[in-house]
N, C-alpha and C. Protein backbone atom coordinates (compact mmCIF):
# COMPACT_ATOMS: atom_id res chain seq x y z
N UNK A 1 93.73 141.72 101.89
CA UNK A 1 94.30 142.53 102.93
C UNK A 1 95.59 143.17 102.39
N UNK A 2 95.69 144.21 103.02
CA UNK A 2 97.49 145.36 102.58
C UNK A 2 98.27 144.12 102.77
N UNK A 3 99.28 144.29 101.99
CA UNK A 3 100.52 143.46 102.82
C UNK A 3 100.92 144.37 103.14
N UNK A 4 102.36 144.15 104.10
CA UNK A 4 103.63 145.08 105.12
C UNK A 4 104.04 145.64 103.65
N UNK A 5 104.36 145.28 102.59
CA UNK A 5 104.85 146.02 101.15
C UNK A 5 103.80 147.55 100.82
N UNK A 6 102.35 147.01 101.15
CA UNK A 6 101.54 148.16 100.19
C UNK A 6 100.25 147.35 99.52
N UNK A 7 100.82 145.95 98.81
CA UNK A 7 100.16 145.62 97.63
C UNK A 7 98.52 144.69 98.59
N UNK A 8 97.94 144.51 97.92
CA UNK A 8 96.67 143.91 97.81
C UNK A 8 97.08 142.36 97.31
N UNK A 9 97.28 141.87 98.83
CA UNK A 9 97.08 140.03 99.03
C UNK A 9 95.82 139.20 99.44
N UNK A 10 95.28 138.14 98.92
CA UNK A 10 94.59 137.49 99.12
C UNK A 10 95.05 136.50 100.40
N UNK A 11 96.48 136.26 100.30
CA UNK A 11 96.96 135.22 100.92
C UNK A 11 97.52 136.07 102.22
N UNK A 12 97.75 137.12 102.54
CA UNK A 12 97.88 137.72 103.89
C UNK A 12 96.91 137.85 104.79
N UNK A 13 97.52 137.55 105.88
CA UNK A 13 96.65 138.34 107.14
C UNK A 13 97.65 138.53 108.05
N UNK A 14 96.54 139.28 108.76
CA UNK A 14 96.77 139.97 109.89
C UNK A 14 96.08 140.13 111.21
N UNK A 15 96.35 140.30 112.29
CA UNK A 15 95.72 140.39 113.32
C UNK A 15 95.70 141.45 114.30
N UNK A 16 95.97 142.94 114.42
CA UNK A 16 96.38 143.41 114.99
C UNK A 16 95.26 143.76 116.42
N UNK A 17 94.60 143.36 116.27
CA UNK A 17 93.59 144.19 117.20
C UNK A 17 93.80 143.47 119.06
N UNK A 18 93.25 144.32 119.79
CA UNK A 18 93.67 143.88 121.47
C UNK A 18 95.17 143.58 121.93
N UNK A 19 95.97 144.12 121.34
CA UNK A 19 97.04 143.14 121.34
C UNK A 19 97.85 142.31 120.74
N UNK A 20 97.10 142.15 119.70
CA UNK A 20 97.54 140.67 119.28
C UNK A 20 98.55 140.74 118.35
N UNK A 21 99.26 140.58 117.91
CA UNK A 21 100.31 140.39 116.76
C UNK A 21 100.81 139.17 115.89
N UNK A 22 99.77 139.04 115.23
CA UNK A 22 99.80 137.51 114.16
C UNK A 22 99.86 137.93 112.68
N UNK A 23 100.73 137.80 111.92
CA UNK A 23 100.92 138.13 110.68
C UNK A 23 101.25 136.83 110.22
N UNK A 24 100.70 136.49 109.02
CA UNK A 24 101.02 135.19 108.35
C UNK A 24 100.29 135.61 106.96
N UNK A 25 101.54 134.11 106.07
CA UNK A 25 100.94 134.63 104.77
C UNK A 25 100.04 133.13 104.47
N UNK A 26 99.18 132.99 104.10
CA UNK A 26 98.52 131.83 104.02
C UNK A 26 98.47 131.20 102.57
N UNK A 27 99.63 131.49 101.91
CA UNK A 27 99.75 130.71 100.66
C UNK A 27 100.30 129.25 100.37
N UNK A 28 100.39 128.49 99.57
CA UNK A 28 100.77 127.40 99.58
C UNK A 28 102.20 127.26 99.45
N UNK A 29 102.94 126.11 100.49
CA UNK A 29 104.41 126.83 100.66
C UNK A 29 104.60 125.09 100.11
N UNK A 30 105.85 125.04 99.59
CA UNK A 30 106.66 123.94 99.73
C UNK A 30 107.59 123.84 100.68
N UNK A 31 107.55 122.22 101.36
CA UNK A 31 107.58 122.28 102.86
C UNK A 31 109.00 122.51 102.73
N UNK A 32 109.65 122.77 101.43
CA UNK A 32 111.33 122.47 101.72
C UNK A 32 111.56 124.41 102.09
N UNK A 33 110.28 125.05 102.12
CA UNK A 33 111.13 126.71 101.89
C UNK A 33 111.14 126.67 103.17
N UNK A 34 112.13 128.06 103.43
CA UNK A 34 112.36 128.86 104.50
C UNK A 34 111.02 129.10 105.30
N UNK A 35 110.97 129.28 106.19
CA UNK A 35 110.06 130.34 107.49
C UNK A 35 109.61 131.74 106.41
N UNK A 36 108.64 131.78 106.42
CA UNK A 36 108.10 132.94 106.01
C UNK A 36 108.56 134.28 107.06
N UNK A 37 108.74 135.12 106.46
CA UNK A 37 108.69 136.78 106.95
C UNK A 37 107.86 137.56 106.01
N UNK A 38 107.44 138.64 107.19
CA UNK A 38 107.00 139.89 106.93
C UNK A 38 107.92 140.63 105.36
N UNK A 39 108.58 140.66 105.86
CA UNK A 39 109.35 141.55 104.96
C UNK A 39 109.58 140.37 103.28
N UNK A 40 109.38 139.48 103.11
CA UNK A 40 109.17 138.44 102.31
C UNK A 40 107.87 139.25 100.88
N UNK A 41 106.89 139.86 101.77
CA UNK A 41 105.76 140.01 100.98
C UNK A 41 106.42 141.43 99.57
N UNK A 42 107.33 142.14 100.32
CA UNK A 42 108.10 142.84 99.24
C UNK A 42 108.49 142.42 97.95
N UNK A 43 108.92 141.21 98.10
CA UNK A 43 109.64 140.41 96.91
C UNK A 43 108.66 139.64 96.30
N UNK A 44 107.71 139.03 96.61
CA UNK A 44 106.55 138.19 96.03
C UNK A 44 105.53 138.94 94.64
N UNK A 45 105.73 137.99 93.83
CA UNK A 45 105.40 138.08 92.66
C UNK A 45 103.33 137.82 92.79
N UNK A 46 103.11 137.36 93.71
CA UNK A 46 102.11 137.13 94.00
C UNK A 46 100.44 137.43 94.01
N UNK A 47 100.85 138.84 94.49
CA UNK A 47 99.48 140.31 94.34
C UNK A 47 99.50 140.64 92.69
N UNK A 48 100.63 140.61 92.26
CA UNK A 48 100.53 141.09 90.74
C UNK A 48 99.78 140.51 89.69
N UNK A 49 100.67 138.84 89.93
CA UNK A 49 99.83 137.66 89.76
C UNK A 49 98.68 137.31 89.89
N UNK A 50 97.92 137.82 90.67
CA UNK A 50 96.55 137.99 91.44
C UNK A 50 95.78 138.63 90.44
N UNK A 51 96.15 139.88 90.65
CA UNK A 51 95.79 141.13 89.95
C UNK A 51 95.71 141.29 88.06
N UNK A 52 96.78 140.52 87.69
CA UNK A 52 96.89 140.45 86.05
C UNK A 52 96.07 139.21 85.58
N UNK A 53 95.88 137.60 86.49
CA UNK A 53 95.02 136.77 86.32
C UNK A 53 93.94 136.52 87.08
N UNK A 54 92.50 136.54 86.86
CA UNK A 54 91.48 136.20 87.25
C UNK A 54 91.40 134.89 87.20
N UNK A 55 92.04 133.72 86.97
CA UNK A 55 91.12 132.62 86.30
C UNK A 55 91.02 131.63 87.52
N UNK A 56 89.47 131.07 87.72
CA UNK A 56 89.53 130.60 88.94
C UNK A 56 90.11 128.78 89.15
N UNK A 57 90.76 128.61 87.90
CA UNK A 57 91.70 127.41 88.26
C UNK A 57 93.47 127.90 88.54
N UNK A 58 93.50 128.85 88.71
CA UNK A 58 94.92 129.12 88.79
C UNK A 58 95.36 128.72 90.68
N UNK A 59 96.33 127.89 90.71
CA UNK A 59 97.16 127.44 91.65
C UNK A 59 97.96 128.27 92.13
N UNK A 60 98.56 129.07 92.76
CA UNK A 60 100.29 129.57 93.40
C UNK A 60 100.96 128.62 94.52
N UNK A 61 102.07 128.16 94.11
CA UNK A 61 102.56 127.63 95.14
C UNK A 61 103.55 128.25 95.21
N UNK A 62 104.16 129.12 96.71
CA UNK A 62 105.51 129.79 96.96
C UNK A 62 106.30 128.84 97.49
N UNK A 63 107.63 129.78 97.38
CA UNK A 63 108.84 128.81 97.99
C UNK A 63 110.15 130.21 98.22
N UNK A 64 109.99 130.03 99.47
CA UNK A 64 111.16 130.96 100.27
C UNK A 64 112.57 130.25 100.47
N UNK A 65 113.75 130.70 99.27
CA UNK A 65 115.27 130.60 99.60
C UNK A 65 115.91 131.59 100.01
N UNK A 66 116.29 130.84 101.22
CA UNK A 66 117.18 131.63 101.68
C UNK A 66 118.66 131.89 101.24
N UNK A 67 119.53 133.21 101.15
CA UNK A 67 120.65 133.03 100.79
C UNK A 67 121.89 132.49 101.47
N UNK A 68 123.02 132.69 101.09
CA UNK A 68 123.76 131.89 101.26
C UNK A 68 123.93 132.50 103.00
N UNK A 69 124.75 131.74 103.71
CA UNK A 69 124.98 132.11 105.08
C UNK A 69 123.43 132.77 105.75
N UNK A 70 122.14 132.77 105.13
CA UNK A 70 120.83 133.60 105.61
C UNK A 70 121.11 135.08 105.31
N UNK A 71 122.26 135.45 104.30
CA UNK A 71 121.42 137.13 103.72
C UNK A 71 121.26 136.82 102.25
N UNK A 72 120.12 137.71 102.32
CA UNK A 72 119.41 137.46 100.80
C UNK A 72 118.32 136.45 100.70
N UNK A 73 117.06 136.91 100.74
CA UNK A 73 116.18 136.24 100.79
C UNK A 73 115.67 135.89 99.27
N UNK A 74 115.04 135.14 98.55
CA UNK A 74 114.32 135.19 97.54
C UNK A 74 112.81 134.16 97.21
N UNK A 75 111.88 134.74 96.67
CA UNK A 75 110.44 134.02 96.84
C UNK A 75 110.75 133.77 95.24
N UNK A 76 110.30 132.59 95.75
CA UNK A 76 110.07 131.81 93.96
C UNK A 76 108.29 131.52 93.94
N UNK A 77 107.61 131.81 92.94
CA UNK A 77 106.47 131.49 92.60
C UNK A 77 106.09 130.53 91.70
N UNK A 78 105.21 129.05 91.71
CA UNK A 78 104.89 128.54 90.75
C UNK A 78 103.57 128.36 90.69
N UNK A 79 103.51 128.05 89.59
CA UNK A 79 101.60 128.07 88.71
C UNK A 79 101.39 127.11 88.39
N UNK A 80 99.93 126.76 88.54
CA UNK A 80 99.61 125.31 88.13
C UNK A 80 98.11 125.65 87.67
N UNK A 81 97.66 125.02 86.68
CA UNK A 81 96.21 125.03 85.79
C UNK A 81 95.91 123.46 86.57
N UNK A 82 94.41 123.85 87.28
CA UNK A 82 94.18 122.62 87.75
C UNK A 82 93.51 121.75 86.94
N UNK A 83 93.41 122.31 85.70
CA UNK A 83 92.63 121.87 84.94
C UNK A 83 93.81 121.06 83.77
N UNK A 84 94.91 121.92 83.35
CA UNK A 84 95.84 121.23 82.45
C UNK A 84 97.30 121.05 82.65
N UNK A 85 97.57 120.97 84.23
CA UNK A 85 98.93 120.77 84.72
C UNK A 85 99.81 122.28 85.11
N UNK A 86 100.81 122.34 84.72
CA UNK A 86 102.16 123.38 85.00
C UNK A 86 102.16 124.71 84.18
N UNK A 87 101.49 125.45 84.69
CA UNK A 87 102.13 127.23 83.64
C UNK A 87 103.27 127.13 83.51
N UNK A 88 103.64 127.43 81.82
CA UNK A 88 104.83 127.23 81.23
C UNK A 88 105.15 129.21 80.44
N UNK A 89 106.23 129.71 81.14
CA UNK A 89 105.80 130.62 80.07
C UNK A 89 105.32 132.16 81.47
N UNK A 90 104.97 133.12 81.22
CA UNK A 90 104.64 134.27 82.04
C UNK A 90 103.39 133.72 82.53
N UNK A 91 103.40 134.07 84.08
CA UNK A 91 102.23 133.11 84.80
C UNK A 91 101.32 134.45 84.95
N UNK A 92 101.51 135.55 84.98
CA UNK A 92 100.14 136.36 84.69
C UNK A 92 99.43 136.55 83.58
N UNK A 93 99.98 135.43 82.48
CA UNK A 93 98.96 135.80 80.85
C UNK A 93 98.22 134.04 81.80
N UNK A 94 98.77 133.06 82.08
CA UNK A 94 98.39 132.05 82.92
C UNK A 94 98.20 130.74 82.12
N UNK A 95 96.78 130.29 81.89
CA UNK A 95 97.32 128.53 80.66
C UNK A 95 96.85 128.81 79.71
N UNK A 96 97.97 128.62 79.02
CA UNK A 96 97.66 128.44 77.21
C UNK A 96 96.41 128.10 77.11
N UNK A 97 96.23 126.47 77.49
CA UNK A 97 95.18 125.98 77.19
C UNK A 97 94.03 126.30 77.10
N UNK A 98 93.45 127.28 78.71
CA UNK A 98 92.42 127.86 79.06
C UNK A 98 91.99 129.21 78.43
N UNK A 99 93.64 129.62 78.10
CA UNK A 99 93.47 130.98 77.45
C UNK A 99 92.74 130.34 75.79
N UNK A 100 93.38 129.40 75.10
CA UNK A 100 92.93 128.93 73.69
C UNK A 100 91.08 128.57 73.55
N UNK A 101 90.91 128.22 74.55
CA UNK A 101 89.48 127.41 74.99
C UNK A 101 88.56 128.95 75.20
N UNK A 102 88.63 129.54 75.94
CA UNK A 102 88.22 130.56 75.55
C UNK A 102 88.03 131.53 74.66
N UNK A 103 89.13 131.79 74.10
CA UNK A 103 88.95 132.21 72.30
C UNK A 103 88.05 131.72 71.53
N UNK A 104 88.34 130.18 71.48
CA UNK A 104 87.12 129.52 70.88
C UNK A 104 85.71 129.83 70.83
N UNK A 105 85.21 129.73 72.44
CA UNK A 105 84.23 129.87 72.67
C UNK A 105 83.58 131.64 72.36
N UNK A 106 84.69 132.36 72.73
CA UNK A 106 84.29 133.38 72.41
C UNK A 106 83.94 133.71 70.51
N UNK A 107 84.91 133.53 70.11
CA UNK A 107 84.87 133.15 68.31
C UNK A 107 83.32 132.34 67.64
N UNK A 108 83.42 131.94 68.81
CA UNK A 108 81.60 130.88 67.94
C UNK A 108 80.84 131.51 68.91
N UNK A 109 81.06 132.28 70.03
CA UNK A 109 79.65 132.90 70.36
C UNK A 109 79.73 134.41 69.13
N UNK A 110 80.02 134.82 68.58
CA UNK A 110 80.10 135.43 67.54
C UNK A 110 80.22 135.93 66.46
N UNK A 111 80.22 134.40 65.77
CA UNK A 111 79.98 133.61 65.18
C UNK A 111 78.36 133.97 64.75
């Protein structure tokens, strides 16, 4: 679905129809962040993330800080390989590991 930004989220929705007005982002939050907002989806590293990695073990977990006194919002994004723990490193190239394992396989299928 669009986010309120523009970009192409997996983890948004929306509800607008009859009335209704339900916007939520349905990503995985850590319970310590802020309240999600609309205007949140601007700053999220998330759709890009989406968009630059396909791999279907990739994790996102967000986390909304708020700034000091509540101005200044900021979304932190983390990555997790469910297969080999914590993305270390730019989370849209995504896990070493999976990325290495594949080479392989690709290398001896051509081979």
């Amino acid at each position: 679905m669009i986010t309120p930004s523009g970009a192409e989220c997996v983890y948004y929705y929306e509800d607008l129809q009859r009335g209704a007005s339900r916007r939520e982002c349905r990503a995985a939050y850590d319970p310590r962040s802020a309240p999600w907002q609309p205007s949140d989806c601007g700053r999220c590293a998330v759709p890009g993330v989406l968009a630059a990695n396909g791999s279907p073990h990739l994790e996102l977990r967000m986390t909304i800080k708020a700034g000091m006194l509540g101005f200044g919002r900021r979304v932190v994004v983390d990555a997790w390989c469910t297969l080999h723990g914590p993305i270390t490193g730019d989370v849209r190239v995504g896990c070493a590991a999976c990325n290495a394992e594949a080479d392989a396989l690709l290398h001896r299928a051509l081979d």
